[in-house]
Protein backbone atom coordinates (compact mmCIF):
# COMPACT_ATOMS: atom_id res chain seq x y z
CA UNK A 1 90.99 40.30 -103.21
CA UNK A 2 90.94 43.96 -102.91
CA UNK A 3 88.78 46.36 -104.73
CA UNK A 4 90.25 49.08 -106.55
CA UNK A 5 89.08 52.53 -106.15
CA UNK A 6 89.24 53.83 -109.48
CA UNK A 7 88.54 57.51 -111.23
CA UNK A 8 85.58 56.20 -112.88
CA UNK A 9 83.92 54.71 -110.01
CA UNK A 10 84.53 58.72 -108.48
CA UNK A 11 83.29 60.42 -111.29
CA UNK A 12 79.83 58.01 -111.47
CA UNK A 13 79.54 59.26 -107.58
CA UNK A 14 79.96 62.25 -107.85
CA UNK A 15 77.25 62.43 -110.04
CA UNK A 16 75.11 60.55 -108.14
CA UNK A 17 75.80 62.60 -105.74
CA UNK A 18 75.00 66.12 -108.16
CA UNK A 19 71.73 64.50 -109.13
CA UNK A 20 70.51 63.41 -105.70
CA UNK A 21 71.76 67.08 -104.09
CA UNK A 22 69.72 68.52 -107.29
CA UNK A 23 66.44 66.58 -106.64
CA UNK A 24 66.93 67.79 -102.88
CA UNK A 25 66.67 71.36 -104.18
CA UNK A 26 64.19 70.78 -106.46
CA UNK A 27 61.79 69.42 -103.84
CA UNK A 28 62.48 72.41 -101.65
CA UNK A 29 62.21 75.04 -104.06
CA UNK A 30 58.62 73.24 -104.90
CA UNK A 31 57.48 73.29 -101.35
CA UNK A 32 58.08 76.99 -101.37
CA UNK A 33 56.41 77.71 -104.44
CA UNK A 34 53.33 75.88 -103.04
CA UNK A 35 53.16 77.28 -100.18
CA UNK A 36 53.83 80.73 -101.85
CA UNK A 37 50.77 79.51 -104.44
CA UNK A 38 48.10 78.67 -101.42
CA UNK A 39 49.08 81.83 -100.06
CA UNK A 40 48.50 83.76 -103.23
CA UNK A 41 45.39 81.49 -103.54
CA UNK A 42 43.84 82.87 -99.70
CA UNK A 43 44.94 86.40 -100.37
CA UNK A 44 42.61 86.39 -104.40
CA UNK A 45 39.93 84.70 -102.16
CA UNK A 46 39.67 87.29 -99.55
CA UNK A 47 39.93 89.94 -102.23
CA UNK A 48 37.49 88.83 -104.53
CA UNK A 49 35.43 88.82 -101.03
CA UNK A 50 36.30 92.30 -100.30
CA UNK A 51 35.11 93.60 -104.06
CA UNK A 52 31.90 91.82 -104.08
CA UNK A 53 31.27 93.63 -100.75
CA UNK A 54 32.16 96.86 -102.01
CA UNK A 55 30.07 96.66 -105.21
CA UNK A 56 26.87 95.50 -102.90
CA UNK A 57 27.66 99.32 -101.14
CA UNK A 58 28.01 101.16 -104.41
CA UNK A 59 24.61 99.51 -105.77
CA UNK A 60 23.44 100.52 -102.51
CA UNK A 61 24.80 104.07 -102.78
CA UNK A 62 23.61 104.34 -106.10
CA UNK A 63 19.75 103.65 -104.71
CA UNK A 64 17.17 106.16 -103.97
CA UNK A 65 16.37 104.03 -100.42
CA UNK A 66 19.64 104.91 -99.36
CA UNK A 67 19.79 108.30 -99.56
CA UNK A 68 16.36 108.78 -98.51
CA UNK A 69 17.45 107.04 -94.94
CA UNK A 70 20.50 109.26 -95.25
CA UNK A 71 18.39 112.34 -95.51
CA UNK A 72 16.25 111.47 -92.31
CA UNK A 73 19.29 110.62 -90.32
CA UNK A 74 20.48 114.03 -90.48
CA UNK A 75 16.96 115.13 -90.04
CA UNK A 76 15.55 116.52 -93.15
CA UNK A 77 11.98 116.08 -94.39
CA UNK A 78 10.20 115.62 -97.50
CA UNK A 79 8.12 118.56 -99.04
CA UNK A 80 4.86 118.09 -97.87
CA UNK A 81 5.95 116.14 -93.87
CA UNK A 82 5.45 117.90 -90.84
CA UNK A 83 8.79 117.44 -88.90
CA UNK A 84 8.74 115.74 -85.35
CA UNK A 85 11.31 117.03 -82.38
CA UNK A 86 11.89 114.54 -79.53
CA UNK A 87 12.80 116.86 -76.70
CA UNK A 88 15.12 114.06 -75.00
């Protein structure tokens, strides 16, 4: 007895077929989402990093201490300090 290959049993392959190729994409177009995500994820982290580090410097700018170690880099004195030269 021989099977016969009929237009219906085509049609329900080929959408097996369409669905399986579908779910195929669908998994791959996940992965790269994900991937894009934990990326996106690092990058925030790093940032957020970056900004907490640059508002420590601005409260530090912002503070008398600072500019008062500033001031003696460069050599200046307050009103009322006799000023030290080192001859080396």
């Amino acid at each position: 007895m021989k099977k016969k290959f009929t237009f219906k049993k085509l049609v329900v392959l080929l959408c097996v077929a369409y669905v399986g190729f579908t779910l195929v994409q669908q998994q791959i177009t996940m992965g790269k989402i994900m991937t894009e995500t934990n990326n996106a994820q690092k990058e925030i982290s790093a940032l957020k990093e970056k900004n907490d580090k640059l508002q420590d410097e601005v409260k530090m700018i912002n503070s008398d201490m600072y500019w008062e170690k500033r001031a003696r880099e460069r050599n200046f004195i307050k009103d009322g300090e006799t000023p030290v030269i080192n001859n080396k």
